[in-house]
C-alpha atoms as a PDB file:
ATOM      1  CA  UNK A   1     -16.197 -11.767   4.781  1.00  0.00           C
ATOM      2  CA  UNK A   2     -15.790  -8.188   5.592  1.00  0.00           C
ATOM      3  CA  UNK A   3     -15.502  -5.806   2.434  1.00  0.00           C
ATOM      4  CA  UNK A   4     -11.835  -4.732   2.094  1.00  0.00           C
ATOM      5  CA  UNK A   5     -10.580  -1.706   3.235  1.00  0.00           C
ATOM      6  CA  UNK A   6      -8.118   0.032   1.156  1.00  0.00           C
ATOM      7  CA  UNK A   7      -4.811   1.880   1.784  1.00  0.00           C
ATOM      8  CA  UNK A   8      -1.834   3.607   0.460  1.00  0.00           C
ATOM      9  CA  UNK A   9       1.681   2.063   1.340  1.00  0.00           C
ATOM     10  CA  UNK A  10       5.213   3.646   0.565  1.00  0.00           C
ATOM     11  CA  UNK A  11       8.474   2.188  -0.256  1.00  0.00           C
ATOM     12  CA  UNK A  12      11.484   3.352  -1.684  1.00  0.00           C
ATOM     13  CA  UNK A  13      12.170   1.215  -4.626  1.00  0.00           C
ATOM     14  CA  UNK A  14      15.985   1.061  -4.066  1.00  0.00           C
ATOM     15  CA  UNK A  15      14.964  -0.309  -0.408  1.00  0.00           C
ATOM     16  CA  UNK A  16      11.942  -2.201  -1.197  1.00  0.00           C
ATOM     17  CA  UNK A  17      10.428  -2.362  -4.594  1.00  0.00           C
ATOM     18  CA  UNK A  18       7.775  -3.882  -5.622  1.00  0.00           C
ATOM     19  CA  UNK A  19       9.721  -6.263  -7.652  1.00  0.00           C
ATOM     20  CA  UNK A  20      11.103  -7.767  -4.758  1.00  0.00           C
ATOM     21  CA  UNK A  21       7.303  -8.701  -3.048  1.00  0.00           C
ATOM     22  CA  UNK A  22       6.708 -10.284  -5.823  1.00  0.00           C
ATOM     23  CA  UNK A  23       9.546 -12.449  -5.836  1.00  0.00           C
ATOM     24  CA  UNK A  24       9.333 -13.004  -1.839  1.00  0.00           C
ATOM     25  CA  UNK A  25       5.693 -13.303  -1.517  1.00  0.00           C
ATOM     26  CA  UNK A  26       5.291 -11.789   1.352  1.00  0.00           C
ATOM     27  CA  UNK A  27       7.107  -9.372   3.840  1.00  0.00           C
ATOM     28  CA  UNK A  28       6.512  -7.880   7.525  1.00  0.00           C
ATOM     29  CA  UNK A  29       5.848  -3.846   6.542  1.00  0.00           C
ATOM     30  CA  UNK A  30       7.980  -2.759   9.099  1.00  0.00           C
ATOM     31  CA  UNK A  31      10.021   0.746  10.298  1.00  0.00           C
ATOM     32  CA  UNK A  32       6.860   3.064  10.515  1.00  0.00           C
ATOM     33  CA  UNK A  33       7.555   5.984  12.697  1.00  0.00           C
ATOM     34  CA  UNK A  34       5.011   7.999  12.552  1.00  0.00           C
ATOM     35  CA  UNK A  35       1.967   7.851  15.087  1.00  0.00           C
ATOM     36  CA  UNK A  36      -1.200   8.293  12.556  1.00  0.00           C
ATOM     37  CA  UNK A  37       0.993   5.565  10.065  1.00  0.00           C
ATOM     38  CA  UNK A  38       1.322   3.348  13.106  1.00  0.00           C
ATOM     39  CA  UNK A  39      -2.219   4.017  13.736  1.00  0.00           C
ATOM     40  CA  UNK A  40      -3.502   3.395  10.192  1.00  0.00           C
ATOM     41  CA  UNK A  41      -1.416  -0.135  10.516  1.00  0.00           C
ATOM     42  CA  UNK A  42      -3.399  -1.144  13.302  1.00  0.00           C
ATOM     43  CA  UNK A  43      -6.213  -0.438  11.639  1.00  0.00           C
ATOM     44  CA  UNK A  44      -5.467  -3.173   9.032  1.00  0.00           C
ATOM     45  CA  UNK A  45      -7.383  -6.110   8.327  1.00  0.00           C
ATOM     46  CA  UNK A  46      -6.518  -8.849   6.254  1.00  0.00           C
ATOM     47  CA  UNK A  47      -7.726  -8.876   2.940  1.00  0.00           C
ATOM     48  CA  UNK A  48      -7.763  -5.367   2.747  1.00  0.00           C
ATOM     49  CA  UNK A  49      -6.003  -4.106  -0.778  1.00  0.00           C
ATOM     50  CA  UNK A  50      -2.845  -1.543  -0.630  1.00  0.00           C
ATOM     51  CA  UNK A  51      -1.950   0.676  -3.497  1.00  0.00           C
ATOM     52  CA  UNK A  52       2.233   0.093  -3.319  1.00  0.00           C
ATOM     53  CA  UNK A  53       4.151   3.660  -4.163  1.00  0.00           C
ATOM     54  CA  UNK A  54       7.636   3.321  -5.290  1.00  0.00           C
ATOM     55  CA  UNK A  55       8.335   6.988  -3.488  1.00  0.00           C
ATOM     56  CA  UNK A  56      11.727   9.570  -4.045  1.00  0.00           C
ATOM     57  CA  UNK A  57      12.921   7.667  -6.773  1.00  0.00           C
ATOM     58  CA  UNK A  58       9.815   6.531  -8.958  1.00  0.00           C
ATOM     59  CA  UNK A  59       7.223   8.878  -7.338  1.00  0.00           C
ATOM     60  CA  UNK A  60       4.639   6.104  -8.948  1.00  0.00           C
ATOM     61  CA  UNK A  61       2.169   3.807  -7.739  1.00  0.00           C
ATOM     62  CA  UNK A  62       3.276   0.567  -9.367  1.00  0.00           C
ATOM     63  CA  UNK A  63       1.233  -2.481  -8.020  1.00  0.00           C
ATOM     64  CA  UNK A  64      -1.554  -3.774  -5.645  1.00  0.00           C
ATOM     65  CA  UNK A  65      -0.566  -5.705  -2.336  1.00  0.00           C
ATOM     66  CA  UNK A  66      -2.586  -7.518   0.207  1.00  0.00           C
ATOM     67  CA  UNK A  67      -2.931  -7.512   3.812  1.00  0.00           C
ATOM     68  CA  UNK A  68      -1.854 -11.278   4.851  1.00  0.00           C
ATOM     69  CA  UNK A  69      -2.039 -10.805   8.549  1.00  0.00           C
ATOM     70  CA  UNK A  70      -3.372  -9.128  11.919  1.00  0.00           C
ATOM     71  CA  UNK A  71      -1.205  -5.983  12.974  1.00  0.00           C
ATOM     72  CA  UNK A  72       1.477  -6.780  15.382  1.00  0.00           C
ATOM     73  CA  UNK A  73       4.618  -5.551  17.257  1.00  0.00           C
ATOM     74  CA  UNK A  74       6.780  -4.314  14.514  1.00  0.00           C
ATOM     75  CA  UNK A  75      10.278  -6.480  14.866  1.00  0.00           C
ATOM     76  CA  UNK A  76      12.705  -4.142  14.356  1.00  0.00           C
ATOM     77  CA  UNK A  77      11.266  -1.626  17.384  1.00  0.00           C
ATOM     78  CA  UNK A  78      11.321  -4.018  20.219  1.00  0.00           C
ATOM     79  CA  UNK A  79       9.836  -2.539  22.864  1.00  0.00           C
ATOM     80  CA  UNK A  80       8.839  -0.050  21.591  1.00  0.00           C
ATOM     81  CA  UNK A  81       4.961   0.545  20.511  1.00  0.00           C
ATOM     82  CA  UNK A  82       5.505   0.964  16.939  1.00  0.00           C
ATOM     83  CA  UNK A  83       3.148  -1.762  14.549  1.00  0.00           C
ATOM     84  CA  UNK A  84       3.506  -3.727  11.446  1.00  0.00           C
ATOM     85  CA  UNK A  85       1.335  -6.000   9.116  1.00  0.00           C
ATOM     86  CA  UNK A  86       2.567  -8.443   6.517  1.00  0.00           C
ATOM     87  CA  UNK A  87       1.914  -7.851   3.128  1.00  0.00           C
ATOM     88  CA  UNK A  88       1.700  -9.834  -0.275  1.00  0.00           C
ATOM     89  CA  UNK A  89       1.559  -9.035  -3.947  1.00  0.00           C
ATOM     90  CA  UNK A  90      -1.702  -8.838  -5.743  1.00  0.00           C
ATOM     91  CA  UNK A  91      -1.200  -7.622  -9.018  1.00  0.00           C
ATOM     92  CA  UNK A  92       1.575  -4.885 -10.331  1.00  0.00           C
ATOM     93  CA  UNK A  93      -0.263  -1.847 -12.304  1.00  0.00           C
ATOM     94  CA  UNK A  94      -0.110  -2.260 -16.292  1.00  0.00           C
ATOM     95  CA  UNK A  95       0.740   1.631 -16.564  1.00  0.00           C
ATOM     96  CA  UNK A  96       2.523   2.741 -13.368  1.00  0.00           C
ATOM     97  CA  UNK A  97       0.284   5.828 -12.015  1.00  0.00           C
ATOM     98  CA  UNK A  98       2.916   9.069 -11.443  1.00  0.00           C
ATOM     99  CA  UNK A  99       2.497  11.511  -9.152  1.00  0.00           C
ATOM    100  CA  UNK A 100       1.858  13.753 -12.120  1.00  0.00           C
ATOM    101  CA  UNK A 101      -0.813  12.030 -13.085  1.00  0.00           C
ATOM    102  CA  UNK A 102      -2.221  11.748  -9.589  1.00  0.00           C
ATOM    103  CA  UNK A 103      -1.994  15.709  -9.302  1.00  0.00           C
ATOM    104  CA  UNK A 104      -3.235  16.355 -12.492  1.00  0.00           C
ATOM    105  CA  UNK A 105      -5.958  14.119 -11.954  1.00  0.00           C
ATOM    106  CA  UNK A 106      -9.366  16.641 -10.728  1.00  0.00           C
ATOM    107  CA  UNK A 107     -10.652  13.585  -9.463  1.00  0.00           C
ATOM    108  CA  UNK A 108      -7.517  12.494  -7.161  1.00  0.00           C
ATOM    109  CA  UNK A 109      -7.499  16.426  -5.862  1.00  0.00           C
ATOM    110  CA  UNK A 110      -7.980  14.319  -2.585  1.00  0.00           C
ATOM    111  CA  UNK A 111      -5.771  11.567  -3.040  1.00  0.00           C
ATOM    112  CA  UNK A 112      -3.480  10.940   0.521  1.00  0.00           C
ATOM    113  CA  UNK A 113      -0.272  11.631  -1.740  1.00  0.00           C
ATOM    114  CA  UNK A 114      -1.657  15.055  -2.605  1.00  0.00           C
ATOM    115  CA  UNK A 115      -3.326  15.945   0.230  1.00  0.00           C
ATOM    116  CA  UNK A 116      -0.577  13.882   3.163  1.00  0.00           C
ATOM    117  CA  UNK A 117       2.138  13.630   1.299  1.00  0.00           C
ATOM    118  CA  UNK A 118       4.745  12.897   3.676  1.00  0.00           C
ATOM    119  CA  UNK A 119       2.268  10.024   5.326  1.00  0.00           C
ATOM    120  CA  UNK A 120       3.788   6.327   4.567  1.00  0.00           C
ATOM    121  CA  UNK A 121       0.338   4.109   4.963  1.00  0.00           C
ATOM    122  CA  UNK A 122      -3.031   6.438   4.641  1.00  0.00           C
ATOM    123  CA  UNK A 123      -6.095   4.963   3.993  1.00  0.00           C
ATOM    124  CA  UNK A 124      -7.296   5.107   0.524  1.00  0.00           C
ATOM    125  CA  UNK A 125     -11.333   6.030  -0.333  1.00  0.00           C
ATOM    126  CA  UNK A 126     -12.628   3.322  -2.533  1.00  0.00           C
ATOM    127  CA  UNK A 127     -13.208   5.387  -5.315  1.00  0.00           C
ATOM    128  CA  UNK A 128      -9.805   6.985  -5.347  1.00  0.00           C
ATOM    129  CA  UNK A 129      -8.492   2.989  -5.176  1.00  0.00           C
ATOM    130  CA  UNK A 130     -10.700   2.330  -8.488  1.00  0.00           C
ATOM    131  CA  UNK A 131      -9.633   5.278 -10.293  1.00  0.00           C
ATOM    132  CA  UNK A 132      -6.196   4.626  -9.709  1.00  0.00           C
ATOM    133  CA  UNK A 133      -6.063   1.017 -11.249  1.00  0.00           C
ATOM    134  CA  UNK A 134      -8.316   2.730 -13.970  1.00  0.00           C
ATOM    135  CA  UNK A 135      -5.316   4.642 -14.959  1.00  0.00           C
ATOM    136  CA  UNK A 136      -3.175   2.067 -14.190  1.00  0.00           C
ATOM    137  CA  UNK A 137      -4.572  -0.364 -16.931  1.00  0.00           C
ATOM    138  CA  UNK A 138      -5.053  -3.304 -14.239  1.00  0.00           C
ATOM    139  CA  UNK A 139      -7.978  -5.124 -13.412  1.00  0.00           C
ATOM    140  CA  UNK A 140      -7.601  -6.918  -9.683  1.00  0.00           C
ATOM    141  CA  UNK A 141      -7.670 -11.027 -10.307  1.00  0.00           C
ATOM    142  CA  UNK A 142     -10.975 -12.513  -9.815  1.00  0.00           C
ATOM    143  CA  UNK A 143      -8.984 -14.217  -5.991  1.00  0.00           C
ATOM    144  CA  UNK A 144      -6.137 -11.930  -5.199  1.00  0.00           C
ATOM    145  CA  UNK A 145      -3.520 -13.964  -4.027  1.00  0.00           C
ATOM    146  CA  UNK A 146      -3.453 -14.451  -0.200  1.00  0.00           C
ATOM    147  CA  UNK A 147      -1.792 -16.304   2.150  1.00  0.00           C
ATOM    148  CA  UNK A 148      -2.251 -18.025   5.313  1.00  0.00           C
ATOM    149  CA  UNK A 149       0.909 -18.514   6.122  1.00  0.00           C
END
């Protein structure tokens, strides 16, 4: 199997919080309108491992998701060429990671919310993805949960 990619997704938590993946296990990450966030959705795999960022409200990332499925037409655009993945919870961080944090973090001086902050999926460099569970307290599960269907 391919080695995961890794990415940064946003939500709102008072329109989608993390909380609420957990409970559904799984959700179409749909109503991307941006071009390069459409684009970084179709460059999705599954199995690759997204940081989830309550955003506005929180301004935190708060838990690990997983890319369940291929990209695809995003449902509530039809026709129009706008893309969506489904998602599934992994883990949800011990220690939410703020924003704070992130910027006053020398080693996160590249991290996509400093650096593309108005970006909803970005991809994530692997070492940024490590450091940010470091200061998250949370170790991934041996299996993250994934499913086919």
């Amino acid at each position: 199997m391919a080695k995961p990619q890794y990415w940064l997704i946003k939500s709102e938590p008072s329109v989608y919080p993390f909380a609420q993946l957990q409970r559904e296990g799984r959700t179409a990450w749909t109503g991307v309108r941006s071009f390069e966030a459409r684009n970084n959705l179709r460059a999705m795999k599954p199995g690759d491992l997204c940081l989830y960022y309550h955003s506005n409200e929180d301004k935190a990332v708060v838990g690990v998701a997983t890319v369940l499925s291929e990209p695809g037409p995003d449902a509530t655009a039809p026709g129009e060429d706008w893309a969506s993945v489904d998602v599934g919870p992994v883990v949800a961080l011990g220690s939410p990671v703020t924003l704070a944090t992130v910027k006053a973090t020398a080693a996160l001086k590249d991290f996509p919310l400093v650096t593309r902050s108005r970006l909803s999926v970005t991809p994530v460099p692997t070492e940024h993805f490590k450091l940010i569970l470091k200061l998250g307290k949370t170790a991934l599960p041996k299996t993250p949960a994934r499913s086919a269907g």
